[in-house]
N, C-alpha and C. Protein backbone atom coordinates (compact mmCIF):
# COMPACT_ATOMS: atom_id res chain seq x y z
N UNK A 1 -33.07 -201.01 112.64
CA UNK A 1 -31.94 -200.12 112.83
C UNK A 1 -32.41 -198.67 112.82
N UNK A 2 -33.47 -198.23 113.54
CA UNK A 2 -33.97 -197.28 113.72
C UNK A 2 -33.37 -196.44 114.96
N UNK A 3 -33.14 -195.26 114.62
CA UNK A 3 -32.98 -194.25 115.71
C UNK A 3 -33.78 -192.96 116.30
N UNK A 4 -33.51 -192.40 117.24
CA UNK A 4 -34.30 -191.01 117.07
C UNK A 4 -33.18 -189.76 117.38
N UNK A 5 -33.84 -189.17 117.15
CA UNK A 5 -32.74 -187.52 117.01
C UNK A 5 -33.81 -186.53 117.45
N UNK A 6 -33.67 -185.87 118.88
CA UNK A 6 -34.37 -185.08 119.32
C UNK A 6 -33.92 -183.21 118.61
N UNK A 7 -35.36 -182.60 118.11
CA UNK A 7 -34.72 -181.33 117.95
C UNK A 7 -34.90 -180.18 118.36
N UNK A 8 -34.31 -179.36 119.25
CA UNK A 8 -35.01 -178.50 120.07
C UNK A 8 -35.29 -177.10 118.76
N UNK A 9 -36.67 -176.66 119.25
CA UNK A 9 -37.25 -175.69 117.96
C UNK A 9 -37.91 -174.20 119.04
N UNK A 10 -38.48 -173.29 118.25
CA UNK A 10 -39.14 -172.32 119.68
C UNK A 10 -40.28 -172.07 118.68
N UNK A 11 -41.55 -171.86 119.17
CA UNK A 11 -42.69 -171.99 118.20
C UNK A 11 -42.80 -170.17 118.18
N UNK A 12 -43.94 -170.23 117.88
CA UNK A 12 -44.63 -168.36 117.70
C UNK A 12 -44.15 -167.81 119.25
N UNK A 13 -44.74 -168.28 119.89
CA UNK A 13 -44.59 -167.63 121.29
C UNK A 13 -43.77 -167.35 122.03
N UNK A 14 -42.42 -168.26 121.33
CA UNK A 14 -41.07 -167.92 121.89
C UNK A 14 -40.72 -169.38 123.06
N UNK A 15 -41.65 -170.43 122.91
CA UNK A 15 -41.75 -171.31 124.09
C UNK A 15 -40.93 -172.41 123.23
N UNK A 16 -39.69 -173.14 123.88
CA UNK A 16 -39.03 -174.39 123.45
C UNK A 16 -40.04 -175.43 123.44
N UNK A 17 -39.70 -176.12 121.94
CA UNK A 17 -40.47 -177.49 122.09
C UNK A 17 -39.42 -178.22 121.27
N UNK A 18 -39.25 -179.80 121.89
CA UNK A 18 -38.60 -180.34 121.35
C UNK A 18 -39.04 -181.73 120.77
N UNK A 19 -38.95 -182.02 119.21
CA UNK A 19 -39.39 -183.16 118.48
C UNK A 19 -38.75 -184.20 118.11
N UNK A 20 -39.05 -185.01 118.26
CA UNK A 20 -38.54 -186.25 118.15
C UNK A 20 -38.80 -186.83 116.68
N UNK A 21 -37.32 -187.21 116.07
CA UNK A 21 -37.63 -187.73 114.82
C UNK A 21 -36.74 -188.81 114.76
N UNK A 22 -37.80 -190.21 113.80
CA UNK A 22 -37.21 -191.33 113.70
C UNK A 22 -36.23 -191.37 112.67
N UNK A 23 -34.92 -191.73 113.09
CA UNK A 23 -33.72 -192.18 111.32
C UNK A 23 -34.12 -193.17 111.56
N UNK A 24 -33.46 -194.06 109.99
CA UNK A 24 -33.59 -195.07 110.19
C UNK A 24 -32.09 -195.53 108.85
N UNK A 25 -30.97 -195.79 110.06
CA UNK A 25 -29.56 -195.28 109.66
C UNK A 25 -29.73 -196.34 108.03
N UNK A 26 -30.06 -197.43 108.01
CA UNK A 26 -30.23 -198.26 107.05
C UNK A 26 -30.18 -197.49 105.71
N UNK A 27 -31.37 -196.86 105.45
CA UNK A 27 -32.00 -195.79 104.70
C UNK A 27 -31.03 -194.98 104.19
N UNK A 28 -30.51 -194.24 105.54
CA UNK A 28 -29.85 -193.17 105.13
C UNK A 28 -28.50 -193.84 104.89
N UNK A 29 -27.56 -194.60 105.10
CA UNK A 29 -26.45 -195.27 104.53
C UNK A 29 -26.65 -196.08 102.96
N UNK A 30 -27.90 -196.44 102.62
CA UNK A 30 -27.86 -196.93 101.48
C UNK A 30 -28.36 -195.46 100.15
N UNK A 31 -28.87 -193.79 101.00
CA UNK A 31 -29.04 -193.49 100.14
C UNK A 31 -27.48 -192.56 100.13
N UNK A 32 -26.79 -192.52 100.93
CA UNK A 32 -25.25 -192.08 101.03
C UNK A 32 -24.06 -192.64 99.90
N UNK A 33 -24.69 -194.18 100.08
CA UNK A 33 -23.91 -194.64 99.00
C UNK A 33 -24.37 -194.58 97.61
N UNK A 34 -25.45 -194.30 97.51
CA UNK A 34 -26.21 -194.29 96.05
C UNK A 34 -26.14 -192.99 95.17
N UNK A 35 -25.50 -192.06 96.40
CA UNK A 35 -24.83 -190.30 96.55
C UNK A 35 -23.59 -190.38 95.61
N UNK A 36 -22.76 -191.62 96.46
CA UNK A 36 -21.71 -191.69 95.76
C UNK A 36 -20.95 -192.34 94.55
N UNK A 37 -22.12 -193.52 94.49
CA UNK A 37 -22.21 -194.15 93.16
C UNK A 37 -22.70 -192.88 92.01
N UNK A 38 -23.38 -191.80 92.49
CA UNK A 38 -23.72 -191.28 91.37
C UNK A 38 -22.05 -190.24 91.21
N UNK A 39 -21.62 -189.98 92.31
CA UNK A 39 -20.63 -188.96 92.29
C UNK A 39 -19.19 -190.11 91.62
N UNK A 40 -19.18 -191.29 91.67
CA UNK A 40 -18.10 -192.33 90.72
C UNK A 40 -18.34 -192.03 89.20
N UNK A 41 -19.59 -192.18 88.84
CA UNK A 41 -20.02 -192.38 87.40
C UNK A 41 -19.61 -190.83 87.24
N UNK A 42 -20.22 -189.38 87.74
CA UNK A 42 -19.80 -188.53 87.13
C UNK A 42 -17.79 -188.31 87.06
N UNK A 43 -17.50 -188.65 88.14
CA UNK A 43 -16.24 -188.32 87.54
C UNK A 43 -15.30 -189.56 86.24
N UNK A 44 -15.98 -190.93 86.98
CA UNK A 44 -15.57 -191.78 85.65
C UNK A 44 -15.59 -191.25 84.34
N UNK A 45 -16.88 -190.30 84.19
CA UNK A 45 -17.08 -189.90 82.56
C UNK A 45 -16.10 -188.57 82.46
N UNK A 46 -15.58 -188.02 83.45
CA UNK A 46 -14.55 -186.85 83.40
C UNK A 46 -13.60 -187.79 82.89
N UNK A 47 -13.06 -188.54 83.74
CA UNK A 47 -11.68 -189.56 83.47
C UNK A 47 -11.71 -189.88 82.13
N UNK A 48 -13.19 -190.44 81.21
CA UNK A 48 -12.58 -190.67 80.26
C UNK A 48 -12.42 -189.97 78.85
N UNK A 49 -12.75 -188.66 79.24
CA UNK A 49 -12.55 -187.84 78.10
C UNK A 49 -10.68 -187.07 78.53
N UNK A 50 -10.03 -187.21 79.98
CA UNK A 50 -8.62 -186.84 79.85
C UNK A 50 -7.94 -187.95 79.74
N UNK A 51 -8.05 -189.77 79.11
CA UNK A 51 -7.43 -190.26 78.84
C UNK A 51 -6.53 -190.90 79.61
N UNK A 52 -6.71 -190.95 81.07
CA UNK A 52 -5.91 -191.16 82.13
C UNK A 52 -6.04 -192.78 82.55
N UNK A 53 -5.80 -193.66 81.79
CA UNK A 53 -5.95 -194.79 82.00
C UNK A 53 -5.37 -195.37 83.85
N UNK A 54 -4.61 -194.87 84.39
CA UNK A 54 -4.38 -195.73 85.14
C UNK A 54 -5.30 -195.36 86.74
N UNK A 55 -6.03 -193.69 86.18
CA UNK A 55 -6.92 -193.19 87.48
C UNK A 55 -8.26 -194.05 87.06
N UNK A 56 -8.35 -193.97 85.17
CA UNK A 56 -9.73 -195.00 85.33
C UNK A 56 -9.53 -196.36 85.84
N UNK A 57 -8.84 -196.93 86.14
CA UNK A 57 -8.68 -197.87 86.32
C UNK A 57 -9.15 -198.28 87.97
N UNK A 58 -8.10 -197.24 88.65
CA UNK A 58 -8.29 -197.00 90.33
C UNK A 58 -9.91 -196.97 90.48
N UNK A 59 -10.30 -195.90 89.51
CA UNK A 59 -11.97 -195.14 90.21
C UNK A 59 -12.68 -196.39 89.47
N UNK A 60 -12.68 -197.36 88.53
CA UNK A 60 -13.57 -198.47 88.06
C UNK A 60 -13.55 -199.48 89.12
N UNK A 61 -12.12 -199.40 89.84
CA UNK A 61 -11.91 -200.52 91.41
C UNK A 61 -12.65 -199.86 92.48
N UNK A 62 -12.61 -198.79 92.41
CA UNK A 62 -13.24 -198.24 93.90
C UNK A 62 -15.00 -198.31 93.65
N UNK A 63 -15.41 -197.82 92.02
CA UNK A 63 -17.11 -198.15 91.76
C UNK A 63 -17.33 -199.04 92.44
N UNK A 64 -16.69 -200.49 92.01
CA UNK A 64 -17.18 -201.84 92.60
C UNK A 64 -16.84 -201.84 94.13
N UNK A 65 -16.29 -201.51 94.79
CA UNK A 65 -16.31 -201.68 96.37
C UNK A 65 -17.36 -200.80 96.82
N UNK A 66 -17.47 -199.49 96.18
CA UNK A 66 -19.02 -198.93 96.80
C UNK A 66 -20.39 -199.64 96.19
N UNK A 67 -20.29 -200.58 95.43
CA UNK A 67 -21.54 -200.86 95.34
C UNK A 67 -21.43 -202.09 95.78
N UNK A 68 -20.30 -202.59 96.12
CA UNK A 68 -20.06 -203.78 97.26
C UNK A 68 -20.67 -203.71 98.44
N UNK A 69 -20.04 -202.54 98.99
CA UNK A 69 -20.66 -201.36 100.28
C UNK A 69 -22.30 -201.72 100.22
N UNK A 70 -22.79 -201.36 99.33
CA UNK A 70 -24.89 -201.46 99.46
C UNK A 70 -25.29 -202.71 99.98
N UNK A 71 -24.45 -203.95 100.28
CA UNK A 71 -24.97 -205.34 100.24
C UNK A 71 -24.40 -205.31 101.82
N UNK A 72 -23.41 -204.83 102.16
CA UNK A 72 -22.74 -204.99 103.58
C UNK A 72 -23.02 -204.25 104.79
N UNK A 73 -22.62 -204.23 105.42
CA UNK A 73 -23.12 -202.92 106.82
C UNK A 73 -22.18 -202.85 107.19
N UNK A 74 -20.85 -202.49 106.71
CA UNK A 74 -19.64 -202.21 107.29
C UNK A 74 -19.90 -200.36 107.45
N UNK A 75 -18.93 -199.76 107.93
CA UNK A 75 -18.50 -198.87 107.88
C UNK A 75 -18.71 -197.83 106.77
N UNK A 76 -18.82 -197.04 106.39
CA UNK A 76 -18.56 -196.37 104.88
C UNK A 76 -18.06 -195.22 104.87
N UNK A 77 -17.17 -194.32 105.87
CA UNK A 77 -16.88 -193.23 106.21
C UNK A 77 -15.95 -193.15 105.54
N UNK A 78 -15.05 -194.07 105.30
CA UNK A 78 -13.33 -194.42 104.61
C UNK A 78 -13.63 -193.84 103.22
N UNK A 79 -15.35 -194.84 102.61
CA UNK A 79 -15.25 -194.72 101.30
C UNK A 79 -15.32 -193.15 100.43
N UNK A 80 -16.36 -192.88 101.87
CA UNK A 80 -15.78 -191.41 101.56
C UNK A 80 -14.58 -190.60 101.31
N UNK A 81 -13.78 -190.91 102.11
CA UNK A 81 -12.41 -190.22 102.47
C UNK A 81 -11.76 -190.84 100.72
N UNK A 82 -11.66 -192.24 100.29
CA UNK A 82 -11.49 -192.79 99.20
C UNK A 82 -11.54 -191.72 98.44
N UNK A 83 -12.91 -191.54 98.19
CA UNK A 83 -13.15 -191.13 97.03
C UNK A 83 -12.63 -189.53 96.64
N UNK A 84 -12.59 -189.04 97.97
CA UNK A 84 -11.78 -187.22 97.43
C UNK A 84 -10.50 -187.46 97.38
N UNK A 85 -9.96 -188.62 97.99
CA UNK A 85 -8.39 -188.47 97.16
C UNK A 85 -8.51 -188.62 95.93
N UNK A 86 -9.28 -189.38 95.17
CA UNK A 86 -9.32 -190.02 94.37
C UNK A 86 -9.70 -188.38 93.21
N UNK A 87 -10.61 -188.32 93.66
CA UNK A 87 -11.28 -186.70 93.12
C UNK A 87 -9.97 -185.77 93.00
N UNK A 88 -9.60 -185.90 94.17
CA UNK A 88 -8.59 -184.52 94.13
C UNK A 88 -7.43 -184.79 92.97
N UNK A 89 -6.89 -185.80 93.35
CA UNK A 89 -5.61 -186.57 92.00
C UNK A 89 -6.22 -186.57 90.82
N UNK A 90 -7.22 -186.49 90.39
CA UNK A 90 -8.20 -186.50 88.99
C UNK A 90 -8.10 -184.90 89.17
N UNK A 91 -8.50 -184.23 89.64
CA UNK A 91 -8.82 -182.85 89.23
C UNK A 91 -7.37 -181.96 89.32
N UNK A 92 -6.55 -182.55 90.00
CA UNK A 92 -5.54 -182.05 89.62
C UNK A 92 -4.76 -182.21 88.57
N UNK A 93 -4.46 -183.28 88.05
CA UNK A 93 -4.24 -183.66 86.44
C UNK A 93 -4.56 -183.06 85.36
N UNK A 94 -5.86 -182.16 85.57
CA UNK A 94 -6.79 -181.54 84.81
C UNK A 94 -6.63 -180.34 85.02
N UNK A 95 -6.63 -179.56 83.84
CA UNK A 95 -6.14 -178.68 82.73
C UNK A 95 -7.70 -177.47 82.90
N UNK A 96 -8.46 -177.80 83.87
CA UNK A 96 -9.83 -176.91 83.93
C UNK A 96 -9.70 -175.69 85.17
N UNK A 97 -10.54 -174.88 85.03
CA UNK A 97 -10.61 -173.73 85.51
C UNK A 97 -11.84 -173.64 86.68
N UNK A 98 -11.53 -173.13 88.25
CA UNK A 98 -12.74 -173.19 88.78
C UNK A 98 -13.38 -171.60 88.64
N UNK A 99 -12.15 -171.01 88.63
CA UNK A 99 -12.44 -168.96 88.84
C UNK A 99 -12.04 -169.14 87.26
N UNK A 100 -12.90 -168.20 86.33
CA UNK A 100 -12.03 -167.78 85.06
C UNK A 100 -11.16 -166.56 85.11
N UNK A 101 -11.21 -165.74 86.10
CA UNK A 101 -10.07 -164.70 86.17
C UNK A 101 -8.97 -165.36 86.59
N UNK A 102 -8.68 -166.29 86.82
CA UNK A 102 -7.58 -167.36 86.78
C UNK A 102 -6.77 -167.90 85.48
N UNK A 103 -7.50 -167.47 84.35
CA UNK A 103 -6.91 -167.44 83.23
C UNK A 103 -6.13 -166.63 82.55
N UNK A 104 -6.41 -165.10 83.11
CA UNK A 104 -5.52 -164.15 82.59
C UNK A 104 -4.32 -164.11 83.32
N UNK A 105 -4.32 -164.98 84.66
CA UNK A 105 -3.13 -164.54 85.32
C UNK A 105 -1.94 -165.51 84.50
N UNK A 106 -2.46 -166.27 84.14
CA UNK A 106 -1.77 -167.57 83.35
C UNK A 106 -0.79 -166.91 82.11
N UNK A 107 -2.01 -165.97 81.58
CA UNK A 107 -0.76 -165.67 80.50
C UNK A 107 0.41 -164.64 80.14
């Protein structure tokens, strides 16, 4: 399941040369998901310090379908899309700050 991806570059002289490089989509889909297994576990451990039993619950169902995902060759673009709803409804629940001058306006 190898591909190539041509890239056009211009060396010292100002002359186009273009290189050819092998993917090899396999690779890069199993290290995509291994991206996002790590990005489950960090927010799982957010989830369980706000107590939100029924998002840990969702994001402990969705862990297991992405590491379902590593054994299959389906698709995995969705699981992406999954997972920032999933992110976004967790971080919105949450009581945290991304700007801290966002705090004085609060009070």
């Amino acid at each position: 399941m190898s591909d190539q991806d041509i890239i056009e570059a211009v060396n010292d002289c100002g002359e186009k040369r273009y290189i050819e490089i092998e993917r090899n989509k396999k690779r890069e889909r199993e290290t995509d998901l291994n991206i996002l297994l790590t990005k489950c576990k960090r927010l799982l451990s957010f989830v369980e310090t706000t107590k939100n039993e029924s998002i840990f619950k969702k994001l402990v169902a969705f862990t297991e379908k992405v590491r379902q995902a590593l054994y299959l060759g389906d698709d995995i673009r969705d699981l992406f899309h999954e997972f920032e709803q999933i992110e976004n409804t967790t971080k919105k629940s949450s009581k945290s700050f991304k700007n801290l001058s966002d705090i004085m306006m609060m009070g």
